[in-house]
Protein backbone atom coordinates (compact mmCIF):
# COMPACT_ATOMS: atom_id res chain seq x y z
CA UNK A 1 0.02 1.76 70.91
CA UNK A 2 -1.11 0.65 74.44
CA UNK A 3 1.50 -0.87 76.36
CA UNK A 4 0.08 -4.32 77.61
CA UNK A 5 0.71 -5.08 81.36
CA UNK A 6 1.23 -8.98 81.62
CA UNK A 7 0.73 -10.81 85.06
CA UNK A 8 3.91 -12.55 86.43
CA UNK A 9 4.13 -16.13 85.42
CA UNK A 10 4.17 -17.89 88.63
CA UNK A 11 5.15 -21.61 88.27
CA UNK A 12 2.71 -24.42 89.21
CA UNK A 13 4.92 -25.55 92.23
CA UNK A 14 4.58 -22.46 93.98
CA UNK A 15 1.10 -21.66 93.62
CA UNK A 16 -1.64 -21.87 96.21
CA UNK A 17 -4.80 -22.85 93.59
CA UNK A 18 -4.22 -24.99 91.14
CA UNK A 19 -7.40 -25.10 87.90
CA UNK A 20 -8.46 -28.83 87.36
CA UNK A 21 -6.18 -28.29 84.48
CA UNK A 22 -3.06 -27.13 86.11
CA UNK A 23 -3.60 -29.81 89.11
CA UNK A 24 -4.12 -32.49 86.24
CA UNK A 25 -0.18 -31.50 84.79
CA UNK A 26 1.01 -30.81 88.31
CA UNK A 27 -0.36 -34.50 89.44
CA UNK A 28 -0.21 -36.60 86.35
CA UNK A 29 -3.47 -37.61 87.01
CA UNK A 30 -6.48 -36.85 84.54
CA UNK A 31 -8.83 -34.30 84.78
CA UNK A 32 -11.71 -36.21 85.28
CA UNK A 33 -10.24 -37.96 88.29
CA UNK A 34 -8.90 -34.91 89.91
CA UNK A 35 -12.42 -33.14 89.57
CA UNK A 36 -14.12 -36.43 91.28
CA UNK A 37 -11.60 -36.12 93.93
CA UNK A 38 -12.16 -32.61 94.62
CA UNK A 39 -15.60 -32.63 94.22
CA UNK A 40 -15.70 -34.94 96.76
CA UNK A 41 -13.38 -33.43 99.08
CA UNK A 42 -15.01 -29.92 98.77
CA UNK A 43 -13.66 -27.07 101.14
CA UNK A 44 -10.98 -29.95 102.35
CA UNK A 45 -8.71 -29.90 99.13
CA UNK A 46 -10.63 -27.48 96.90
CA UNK A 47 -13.11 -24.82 96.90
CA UNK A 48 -15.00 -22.61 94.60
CA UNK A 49 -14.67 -19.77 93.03
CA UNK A 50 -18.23 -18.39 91.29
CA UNK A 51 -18.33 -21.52 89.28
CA UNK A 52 -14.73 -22.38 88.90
CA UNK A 53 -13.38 -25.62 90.84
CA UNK A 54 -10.01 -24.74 92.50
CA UNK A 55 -7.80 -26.99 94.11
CA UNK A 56 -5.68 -26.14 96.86
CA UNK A 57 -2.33 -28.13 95.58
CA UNK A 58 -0.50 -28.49 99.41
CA UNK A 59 -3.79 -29.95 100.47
CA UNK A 60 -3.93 -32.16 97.89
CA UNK A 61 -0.56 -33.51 98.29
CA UNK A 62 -1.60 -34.72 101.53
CA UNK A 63 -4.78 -36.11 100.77
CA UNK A 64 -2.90 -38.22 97.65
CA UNK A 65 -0.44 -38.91 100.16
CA UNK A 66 -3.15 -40.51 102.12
CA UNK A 67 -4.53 -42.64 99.44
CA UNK A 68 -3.73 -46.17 98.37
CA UNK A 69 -5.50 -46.23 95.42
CA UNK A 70 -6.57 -43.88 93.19
């Protein structure tokens, strides 16, 4: 049998791009809200990647940071 090579698991906190989904958990904010915000903050707190929406989480810290309201 083939030996399967698995990726490290690299927790949320330290990585650079977050998926909507992993930004969603790491924010406790829905996904829908943290695609509008990205979307709307594109190349500022996310870019993309072929047609994947990434977020880049230290950015968005300090854009959330920023905010009053959500």
């Amino acid at each position: 049998m083939k030996e399967e090579k698995k990726k490290p698991a690299v927790p949320i906190s330290e990585k650079y791009l977050l998926t909507v989904n992993e930004a969603a958990v790491y924010f406790n904010i829905g996904q829908k809200k943290i695609r509008q915000m990205a979307e709307d903050n594109l190349g500022r707190v996310a870019v993309f990647n072929g047609n994947k929406l990434l977020v880049i989480r230290t950015k968005m810290e300090e854009h959330i940071a920023q905010c009053f309201t959500l």
